[in-house]
Protein backbone atom coordinates (compact mmCIF):
# COMPACT_ATOMS: atom_id res chain seq x y z
CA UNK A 1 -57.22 6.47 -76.67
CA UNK A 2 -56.39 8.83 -73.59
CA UNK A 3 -53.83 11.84 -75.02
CA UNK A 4 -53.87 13.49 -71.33
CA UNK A 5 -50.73 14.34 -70.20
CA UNK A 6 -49.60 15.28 -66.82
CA UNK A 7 -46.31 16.70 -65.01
CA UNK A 8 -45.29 15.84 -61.88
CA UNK A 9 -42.98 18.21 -59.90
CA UNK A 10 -40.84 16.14 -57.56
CA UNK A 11 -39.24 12.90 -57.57
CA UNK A 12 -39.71 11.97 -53.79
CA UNK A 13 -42.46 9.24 -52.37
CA UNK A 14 -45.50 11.37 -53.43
CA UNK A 15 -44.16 12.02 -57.12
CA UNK A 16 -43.20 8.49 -57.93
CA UNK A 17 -46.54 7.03 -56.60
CA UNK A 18 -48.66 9.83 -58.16
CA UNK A 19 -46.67 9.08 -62.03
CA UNK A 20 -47.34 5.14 -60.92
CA UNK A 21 -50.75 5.63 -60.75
CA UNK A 22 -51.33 7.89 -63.64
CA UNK A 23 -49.36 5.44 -65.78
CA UNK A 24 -50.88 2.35 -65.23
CA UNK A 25 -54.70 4.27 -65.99
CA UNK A 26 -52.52 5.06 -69.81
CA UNK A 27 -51.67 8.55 -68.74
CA UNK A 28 -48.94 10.14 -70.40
CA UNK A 29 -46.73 11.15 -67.57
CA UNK A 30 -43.26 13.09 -66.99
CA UNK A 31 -41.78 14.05 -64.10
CA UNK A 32 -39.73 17.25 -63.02
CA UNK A 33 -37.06 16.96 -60.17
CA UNK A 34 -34.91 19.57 -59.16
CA UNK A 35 -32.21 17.44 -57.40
CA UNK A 36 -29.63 15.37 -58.83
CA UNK A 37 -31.64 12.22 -57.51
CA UNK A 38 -34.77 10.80 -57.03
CA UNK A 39 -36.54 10.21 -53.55
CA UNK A 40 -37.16 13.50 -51.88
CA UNK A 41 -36.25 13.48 -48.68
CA UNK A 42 -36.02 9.97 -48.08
CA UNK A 43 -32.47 9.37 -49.03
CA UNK A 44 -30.32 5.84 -48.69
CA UNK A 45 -26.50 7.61 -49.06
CA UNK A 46 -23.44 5.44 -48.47
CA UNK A 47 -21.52 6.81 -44.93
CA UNK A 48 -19.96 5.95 -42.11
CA UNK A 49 -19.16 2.46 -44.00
CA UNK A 50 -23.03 1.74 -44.18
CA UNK A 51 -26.08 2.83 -46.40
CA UNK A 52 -27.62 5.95 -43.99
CA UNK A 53 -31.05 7.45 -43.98
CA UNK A 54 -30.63 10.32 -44.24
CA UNK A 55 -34.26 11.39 -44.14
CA UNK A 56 -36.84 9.11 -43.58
CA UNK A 57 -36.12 5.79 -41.85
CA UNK A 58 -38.88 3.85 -40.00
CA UNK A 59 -41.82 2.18 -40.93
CA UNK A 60 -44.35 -0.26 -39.78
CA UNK A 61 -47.36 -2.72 -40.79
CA UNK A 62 -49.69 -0.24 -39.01
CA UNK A 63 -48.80 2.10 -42.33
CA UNK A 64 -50.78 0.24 -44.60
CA UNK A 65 -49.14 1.88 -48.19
CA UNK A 66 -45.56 1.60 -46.88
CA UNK A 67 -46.49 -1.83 -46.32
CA UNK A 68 -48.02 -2.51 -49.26
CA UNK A 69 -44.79 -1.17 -50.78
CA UNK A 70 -42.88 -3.14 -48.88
CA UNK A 71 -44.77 -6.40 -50.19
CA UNK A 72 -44.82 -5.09 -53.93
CA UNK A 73 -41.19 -5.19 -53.87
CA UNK A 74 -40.39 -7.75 -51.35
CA UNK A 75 -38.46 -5.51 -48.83
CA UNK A 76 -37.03 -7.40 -46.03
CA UNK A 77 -37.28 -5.08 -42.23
CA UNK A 78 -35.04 -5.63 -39.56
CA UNK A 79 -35.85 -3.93 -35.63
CA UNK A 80 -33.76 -1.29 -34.16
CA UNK A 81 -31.71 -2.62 -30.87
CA UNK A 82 -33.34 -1.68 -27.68
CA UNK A 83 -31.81 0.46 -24.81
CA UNK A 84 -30.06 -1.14 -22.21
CA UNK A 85 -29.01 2.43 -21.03
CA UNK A 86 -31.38 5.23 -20.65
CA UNK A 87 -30.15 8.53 -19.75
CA UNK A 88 -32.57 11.65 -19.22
CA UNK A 89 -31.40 15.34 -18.42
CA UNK A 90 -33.26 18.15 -16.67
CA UNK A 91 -33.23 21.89 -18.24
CA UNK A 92 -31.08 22.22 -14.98
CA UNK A 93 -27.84 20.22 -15.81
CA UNK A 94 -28.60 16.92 -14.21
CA UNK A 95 -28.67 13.37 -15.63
CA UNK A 96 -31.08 10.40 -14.47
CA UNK A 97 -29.49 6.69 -15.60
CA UNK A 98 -31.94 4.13 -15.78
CA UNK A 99 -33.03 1.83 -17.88
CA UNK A 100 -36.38 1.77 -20.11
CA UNK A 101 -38.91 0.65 -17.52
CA UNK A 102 -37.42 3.28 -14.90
CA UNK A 103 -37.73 5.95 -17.88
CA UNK A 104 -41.30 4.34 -19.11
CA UNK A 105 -42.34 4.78 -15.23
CA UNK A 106 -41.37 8.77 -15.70
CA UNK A 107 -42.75 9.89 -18.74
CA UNK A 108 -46.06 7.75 -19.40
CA UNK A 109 -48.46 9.72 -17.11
CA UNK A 110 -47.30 12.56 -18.32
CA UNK A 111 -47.68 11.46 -21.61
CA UNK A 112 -50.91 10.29 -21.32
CA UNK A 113 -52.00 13.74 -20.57
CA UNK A 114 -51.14 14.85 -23.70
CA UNK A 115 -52.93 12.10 -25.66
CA UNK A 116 -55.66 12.90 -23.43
CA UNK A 117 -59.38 13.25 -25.71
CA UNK A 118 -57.25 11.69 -28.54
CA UNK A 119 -59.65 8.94 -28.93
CA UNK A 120 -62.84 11.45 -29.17
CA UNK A 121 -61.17 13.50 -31.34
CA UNK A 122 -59.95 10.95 -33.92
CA UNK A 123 -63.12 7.55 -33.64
CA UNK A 124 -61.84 7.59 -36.99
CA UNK A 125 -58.45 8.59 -37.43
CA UNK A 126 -57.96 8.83 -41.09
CA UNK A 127 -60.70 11.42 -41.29
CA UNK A 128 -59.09 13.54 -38.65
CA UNK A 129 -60.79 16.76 -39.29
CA UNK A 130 -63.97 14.98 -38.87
CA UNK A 131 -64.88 16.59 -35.77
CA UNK A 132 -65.48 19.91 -37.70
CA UNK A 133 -67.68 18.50 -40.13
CA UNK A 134 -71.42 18.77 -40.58
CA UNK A 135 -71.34 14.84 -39.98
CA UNK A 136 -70.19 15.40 -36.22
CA UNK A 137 -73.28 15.21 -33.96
CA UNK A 138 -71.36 15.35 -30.66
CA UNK A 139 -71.39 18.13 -27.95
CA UNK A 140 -70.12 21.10 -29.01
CA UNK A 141 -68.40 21.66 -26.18
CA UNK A 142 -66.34 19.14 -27.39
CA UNK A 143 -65.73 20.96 -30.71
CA UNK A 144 -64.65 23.80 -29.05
CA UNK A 145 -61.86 22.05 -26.71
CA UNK A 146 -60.52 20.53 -30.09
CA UNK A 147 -60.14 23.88 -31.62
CA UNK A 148 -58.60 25.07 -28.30
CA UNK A 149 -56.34 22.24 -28.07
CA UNK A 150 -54.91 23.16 -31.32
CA UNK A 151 -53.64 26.30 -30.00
CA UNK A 152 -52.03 24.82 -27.44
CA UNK A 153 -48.68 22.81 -27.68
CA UNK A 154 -47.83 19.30 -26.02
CA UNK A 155 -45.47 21.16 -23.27
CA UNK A 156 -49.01 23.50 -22.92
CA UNK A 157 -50.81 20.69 -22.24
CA UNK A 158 -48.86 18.97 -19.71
CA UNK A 159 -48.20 22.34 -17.53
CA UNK A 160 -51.40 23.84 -17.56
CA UNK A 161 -52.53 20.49 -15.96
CA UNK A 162 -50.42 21.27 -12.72
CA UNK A 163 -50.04 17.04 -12.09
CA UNK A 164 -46.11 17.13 -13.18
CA UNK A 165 -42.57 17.76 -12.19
CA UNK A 166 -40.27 19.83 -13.98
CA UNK A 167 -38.51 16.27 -14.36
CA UNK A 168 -41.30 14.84 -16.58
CA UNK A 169 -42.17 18.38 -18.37
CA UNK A 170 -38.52 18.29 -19.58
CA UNK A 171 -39.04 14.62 -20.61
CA UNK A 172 -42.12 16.01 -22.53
CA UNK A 173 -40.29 18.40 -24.30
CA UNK A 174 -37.69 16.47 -24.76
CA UNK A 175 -39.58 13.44 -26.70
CA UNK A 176 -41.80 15.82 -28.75
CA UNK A 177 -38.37 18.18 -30.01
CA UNK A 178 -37.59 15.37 -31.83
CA UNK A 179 -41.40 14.18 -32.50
CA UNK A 180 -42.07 17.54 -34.37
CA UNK A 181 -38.44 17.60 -35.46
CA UNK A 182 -38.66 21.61 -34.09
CA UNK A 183 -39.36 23.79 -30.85
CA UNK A 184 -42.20 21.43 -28.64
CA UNK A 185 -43.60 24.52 -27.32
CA UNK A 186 -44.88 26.12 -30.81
CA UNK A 187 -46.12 22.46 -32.25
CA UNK A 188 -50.01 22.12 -32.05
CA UNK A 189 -50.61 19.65 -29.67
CA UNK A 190 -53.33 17.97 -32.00
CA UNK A 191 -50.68 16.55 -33.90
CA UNK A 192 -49.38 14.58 -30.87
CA UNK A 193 -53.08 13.12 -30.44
CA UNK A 194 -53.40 12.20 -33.78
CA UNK A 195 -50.31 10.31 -33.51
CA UNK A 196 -51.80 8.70 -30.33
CA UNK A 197 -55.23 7.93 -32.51
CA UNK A 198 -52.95 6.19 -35.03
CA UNK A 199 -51.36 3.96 -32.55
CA UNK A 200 -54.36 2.59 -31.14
CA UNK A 201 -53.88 5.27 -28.03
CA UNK A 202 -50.76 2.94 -27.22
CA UNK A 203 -47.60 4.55 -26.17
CA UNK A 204 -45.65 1.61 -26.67
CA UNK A 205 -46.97 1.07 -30.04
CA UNK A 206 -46.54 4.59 -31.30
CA UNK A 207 -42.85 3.93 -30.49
CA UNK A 208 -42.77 0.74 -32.60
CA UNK A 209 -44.43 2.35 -35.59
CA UNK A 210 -41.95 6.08 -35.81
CA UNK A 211 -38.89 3.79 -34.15
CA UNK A 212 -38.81 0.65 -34.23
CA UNK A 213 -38.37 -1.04 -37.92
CA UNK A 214 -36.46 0.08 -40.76
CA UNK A 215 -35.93 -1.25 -44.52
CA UNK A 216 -32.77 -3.85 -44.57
CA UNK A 217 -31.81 -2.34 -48.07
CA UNK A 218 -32.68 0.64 -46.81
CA UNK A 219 -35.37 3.68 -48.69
CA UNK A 220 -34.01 3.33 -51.71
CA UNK A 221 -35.01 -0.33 -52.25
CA UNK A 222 -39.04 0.72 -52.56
CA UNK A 223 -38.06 4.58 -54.61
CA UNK A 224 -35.66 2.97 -56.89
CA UNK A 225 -38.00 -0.10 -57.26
CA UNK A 226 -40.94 2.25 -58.17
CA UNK A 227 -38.88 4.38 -60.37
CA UNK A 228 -37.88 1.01 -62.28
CA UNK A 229 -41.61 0.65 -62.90
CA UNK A 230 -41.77 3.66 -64.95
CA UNK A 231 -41.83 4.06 -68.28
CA UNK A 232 -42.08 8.09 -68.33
CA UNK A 233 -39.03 10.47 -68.55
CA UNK A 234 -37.69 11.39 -64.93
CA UNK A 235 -36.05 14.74 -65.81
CA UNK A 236 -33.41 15.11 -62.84
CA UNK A 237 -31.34 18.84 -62.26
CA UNK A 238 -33.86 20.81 -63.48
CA UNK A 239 -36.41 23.42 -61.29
CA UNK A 240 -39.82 24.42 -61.97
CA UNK A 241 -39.64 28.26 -61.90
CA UNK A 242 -43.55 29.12 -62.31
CA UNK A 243 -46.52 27.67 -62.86
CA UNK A 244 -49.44 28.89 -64.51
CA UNK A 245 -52.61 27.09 -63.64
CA UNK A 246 -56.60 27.30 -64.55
CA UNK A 247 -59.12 24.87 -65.54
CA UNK A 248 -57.92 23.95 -68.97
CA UNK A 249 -54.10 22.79 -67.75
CA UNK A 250 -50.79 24.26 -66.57
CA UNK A 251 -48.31 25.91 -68.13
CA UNK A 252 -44.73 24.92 -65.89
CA UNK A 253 -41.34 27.37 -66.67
CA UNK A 254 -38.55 25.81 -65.86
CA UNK A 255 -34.65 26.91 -64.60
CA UNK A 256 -33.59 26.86 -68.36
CA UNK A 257 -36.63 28.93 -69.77
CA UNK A 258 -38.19 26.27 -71.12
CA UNK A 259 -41.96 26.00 -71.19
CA UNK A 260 -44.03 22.55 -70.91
CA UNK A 261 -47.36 22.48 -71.52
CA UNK A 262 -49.95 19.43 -69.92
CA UNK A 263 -53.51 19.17 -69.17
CA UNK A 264 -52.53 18.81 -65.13
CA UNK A 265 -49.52 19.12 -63.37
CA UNK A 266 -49.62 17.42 -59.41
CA UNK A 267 -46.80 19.25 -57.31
CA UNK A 268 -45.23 17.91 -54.56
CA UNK A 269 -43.01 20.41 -53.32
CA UNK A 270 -42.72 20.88 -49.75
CA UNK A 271 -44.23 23.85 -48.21
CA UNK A 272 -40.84 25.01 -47.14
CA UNK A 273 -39.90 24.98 -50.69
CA UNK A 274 -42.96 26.78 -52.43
CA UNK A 275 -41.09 29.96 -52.56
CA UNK A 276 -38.79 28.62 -55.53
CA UNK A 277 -42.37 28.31 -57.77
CA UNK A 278 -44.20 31.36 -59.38
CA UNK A 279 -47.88 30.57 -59.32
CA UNK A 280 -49.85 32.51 -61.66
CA UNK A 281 -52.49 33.17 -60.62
CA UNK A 282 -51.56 33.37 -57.12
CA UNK A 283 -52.50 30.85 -54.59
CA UNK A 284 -55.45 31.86 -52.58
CA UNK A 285 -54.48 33.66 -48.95
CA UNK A 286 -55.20 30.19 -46.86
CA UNK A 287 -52.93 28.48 -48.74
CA UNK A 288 -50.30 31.74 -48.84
CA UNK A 289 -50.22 32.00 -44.84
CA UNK A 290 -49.16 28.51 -44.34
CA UNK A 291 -46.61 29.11 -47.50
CA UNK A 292 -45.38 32.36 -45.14
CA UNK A 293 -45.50 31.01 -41.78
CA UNK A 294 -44.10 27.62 -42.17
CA UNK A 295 -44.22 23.93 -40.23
CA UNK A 296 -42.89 23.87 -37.30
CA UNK A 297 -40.09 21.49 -38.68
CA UNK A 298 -37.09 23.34 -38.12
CA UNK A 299 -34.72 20.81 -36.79
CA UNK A 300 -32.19 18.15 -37.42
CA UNK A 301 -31.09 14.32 -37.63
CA UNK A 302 -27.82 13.36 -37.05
CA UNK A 303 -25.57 10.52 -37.29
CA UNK A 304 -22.87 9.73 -34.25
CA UNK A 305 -20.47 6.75 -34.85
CA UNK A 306 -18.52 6.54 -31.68
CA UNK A 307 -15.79 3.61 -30.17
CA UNK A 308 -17.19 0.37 -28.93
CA UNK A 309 -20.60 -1.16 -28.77
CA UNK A 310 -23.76 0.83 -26.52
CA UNK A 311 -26.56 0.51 -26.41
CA UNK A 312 -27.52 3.60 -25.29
CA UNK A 313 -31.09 5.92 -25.40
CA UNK A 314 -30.53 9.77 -24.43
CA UNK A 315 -33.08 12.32 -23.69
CA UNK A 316 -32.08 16.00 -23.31
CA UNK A 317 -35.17 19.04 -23.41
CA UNK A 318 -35.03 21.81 -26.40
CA UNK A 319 -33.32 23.41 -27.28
CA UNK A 320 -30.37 21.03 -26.70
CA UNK A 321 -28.48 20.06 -29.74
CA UNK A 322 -29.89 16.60 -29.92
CA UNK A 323 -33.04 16.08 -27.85
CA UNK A 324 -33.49 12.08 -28.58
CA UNK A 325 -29.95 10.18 -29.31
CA UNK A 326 -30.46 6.08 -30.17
CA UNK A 327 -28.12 3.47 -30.83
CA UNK A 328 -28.75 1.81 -34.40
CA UNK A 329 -25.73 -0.08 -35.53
CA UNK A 330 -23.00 -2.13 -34.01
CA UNK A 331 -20.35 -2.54 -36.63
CA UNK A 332 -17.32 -4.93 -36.94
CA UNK A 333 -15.00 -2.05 -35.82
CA UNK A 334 -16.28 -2.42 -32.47
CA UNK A 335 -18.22 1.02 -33.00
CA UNK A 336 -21.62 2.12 -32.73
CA UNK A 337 -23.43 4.18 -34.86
CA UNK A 338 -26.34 6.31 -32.97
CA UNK A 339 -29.09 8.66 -34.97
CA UNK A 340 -30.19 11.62 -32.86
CA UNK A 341 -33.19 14.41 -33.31
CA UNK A 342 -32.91 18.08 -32.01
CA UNK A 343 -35.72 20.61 -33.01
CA UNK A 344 -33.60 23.30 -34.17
CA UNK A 345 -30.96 22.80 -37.27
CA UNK A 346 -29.31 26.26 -36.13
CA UNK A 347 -27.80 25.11 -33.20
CA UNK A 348 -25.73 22.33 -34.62
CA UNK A 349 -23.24 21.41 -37.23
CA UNK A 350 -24.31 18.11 -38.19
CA UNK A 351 -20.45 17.29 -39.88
CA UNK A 352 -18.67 18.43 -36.51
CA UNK A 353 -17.32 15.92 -34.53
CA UNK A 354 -16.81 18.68 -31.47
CA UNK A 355 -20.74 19.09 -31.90
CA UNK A 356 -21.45 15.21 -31.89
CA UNK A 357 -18.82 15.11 -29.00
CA UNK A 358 -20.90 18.24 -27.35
CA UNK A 359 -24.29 16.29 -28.01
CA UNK A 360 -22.82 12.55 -26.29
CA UNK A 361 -21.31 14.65 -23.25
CA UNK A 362 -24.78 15.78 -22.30
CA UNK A 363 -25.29 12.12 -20.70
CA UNK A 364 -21.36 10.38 -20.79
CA UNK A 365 -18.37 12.03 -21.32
CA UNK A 366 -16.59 9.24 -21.87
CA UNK A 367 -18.33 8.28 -25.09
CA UNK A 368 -15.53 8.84 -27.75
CA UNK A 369 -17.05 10.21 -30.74
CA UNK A 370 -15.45 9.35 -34.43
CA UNK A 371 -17.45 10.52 -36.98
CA UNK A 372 -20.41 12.48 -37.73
CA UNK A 373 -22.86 13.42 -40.57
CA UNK A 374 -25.73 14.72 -41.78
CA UNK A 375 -27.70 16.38 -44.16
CA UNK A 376 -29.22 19.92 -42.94
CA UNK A 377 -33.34 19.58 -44.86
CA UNK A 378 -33.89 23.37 -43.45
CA UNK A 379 -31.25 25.08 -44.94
CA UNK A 380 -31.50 22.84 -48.94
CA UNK A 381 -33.69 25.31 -51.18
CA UNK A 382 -35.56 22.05 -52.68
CA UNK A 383 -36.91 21.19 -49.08
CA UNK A 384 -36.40 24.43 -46.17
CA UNK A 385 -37.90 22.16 -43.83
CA UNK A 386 -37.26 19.07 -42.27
CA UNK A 387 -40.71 16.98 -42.48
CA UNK A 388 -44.18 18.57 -42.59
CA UNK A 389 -45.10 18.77 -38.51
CA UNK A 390 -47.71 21.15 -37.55
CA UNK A 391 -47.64 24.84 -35.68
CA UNK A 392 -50.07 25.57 -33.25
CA UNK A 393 -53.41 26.47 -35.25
CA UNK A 394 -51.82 24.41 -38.24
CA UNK A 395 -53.66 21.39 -37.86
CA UNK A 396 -57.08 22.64 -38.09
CA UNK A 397 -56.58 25.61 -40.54
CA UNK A 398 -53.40 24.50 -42.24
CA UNK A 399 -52.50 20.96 -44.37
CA UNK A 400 -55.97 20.71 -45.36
CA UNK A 401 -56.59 24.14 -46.80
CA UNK A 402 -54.15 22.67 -49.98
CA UNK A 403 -56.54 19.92 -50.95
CA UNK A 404 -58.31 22.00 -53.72
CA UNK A 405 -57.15 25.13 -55.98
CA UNK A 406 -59.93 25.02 -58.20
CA UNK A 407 -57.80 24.09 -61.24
CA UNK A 408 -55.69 21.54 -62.95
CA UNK A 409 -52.91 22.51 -60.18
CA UNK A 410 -52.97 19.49 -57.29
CA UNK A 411 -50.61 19.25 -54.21
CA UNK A 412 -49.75 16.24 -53.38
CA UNK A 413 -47.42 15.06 -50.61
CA UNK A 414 -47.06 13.97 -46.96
CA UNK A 415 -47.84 17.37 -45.54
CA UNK A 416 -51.40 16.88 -47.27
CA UNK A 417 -51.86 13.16 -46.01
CA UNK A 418 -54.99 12.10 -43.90
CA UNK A 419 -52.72 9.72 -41.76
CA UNK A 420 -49.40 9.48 -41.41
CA UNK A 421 -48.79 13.09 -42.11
CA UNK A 422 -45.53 15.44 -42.56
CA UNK A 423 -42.85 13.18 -41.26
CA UNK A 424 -43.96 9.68 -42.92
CA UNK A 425 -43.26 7.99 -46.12
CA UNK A 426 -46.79 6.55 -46.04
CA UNK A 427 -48.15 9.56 -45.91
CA UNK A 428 -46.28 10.53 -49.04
CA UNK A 429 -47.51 7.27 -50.53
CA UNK A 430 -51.06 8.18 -49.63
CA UNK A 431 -51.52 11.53 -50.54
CA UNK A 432 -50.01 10.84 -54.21
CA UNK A 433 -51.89 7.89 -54.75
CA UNK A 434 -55.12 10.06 -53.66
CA UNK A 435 -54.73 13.02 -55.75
CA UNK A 436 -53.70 10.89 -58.83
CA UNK A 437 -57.05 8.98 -58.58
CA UNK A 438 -58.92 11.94 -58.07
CA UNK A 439 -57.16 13.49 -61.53
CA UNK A 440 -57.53 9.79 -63.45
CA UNK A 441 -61.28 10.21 -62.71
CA UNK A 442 -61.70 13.88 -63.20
CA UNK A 443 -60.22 12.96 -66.51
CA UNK A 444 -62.38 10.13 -66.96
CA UNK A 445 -65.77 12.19 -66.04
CA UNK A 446 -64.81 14.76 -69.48
């Protein structure tokens, strides 16, 4: 009879999957959440007279454990409406009206310059650090430029090429603000080719799989599903404080002084969030810097209801308030309500109608905004980031340095995925399922 038992910290994607797992090999499971809810940062909340994502929203059949999700609990998808209005602005004040092929027409060469050695980089893109592994046999010259090119960022990339306006440079930084969900000039720029290795190298495609579909019932119908499937105690309101780890087991502290023993614990706090948690003993300096530094996810989403029906795409460079704005729902009011991505969470008041207002008068004034909302992820102590994109350097000495602390302490979470990492569900679903099978057959090996 297994007696293991093992505490997950976090209720989000990564948690619930990681507990699912565990369970069904007989593993006596609890898990730890310090929010009032389960779900992490994908959230379903009830605004604006609709369920609202308020994290995490899109997902695709490329994504093959959001899918499988999606099956498991028979999730129906619907498509986001496409533009019939595109509007782009320069860093200099004006606005271009087209539509998308007149936008496509702009951006794509540019863009293709940043996915540029993608598909030499990534032959197999959920091994995407294989290029610095004994198993690479390529030139080394090509080594080298992958190392380089994750010092540079996307907006790097497409100037230091000398092919481009300033017109499709500001679309650049524009897209990727709200691709890295923070400042386009600090992401790495390997991170974008990834991306680009994911999607087959397929611009259009890479659009369907981050834009394009989104859960009917919305998140909530796949957490609250899995959570259903649980028969361990989900212990919501309550913060893991410290965490003392070795070979043996952990030993977690929580808000209340209470102490719970188990022979593992998987955590899947965000790195934004690892300053709330004590490790004893201390995490080892490659996992520290990362811990100190921070993604490079420093931005925002926002909702925008405004009057009558648009269907509207907006594109404004960082550091504007909203960098991408996109129709998503016509209602029965005859209003529409538009989600929007800006790289910096500072800048804006997400609640603010006068900000929304500020954010639609970039491309129409006449837009009359009604409502808007929000939830900041930067400034909530259970998250202090947004999703897990990378900083320049990041991607190559960064997310992976987490995979092993030499104990029964795992991390576990879409910042450590080999896919769809840091802004993904499925990379959430991944990495939990991962480091759960790699504990059910450490366990197994005894």
């Amino acid at each position: 009879m297994n007696t293991k038992h093992v505490v997950v910290v976090g209720a989000g994607f990564a948690g619930l999957m990681a507990a699912r797992e565990l369970q069904s090999a007989g593993i006596s499971v609890e898990i730890i959440e310090a929010r009032d809810r389960i779900g992490g940062r994908a959230w379903t909340d009830e605004r604006m007279g609709r369920p609202l994502e308020m994290g995490a929203t899109w997902v695709h059949w490329y994504q093959a454990n959001v899918w499988n999700e999606i099956m498991r609990y028979n999730q129906p998808i619907v498509a986001s409406p496409d533009p019939e209005k595109v509007c782009w602005n320069s860093a200099n004040g004006e606005t271009t009206t087209g539509d998308l092929q007149s936008y496509d027409d702009v951006i794509r060469p540019a863009m293709d310059e940043v996915f540029a050695r993608g598909a030499e980089y990534f032959p197999e893109p959920l091994d995407p650090l294989w290029i610095l592994s004994d198993d690479f046999d390529g030139p080394e010259a090509l080594r080298q430029q992958f190392l380089a090119d994750d010092q540079k960022s996307v907006v790097d990339v497409v100037q230091e090429s000398g092919k481009f306006s300033d017109e499709q440079i500001d679309l650049i930084r524009s897209y990727w603000a709200a691709g890295y969900i923070g400042n386009p000039d600090t992401g790495s720029s390997l991170m974008a080719k990834h991306w680009a290795a994911l999607s087959n190298m397929e611009l259009d495609l890479l659009d369907d799989i981050t834009l394009k579909y989104k859960l009917a019932n919305g998140m909530q119908g796949i957490y609250e599903a899995m959570a259903e499937d649980l028969n361990c105690n989900i212990r919501l309101n309550t913060a893991v404080t410290a965490i003392a780890h070795d070979t043996a087991g952990a030993t977690l502290t929580l808000d209340s002084g209470e102490v719970v023993k188990a022979d593992a614990t998987i955590v899947t706090v965000p790195v934004g969030a690892m300053g709330n948690v004590e490790f004893s003993p201390a995490l080892p300096d490659s996992m520290q810097n990362v811990i100190d530094e921070g993604w490079n996810a420093t931005g925002a989403k926002i909702w925008i209801k405004i009057k009558g029906h648009h269907k509207f795409l907006g594109y404004a460079p960082y550091p504007a308030k909203m960098s991408v704005v996109r129709s998503e729902y016509f209602m029965d009011d005859d209003t529409t309500i538009l989600v929007g991505f800006g790289g910096d969470h500072s800048n804006v008041d997400l609640n603010d109608t006068a900000d929304a207002h500020a954010i639609m008068n970039q491309w129409e004034p006449a837009f009359e905004v009604v409502d808007a909302t929000g939830h900041d992820w930067v400034a909530d102590k259970w998250s202090g980031q947004a999703w897990g994109t990378l900083r320049a350097g990041q991607f190559c000495d960064g997310w992976d340095n987490f995979k092993d602390t030499g104990t029964r302490m795992f991390f576990a979470g879409t910042e450590w995925a080999r896919g769809w990492r840091g802004v993904c569900v499925d990379g959430a679903l991944e990495s939990g399922m991962t480091t759960a099978r790699k504990l059910i057959k450490e366990f197994r090996n005894q």
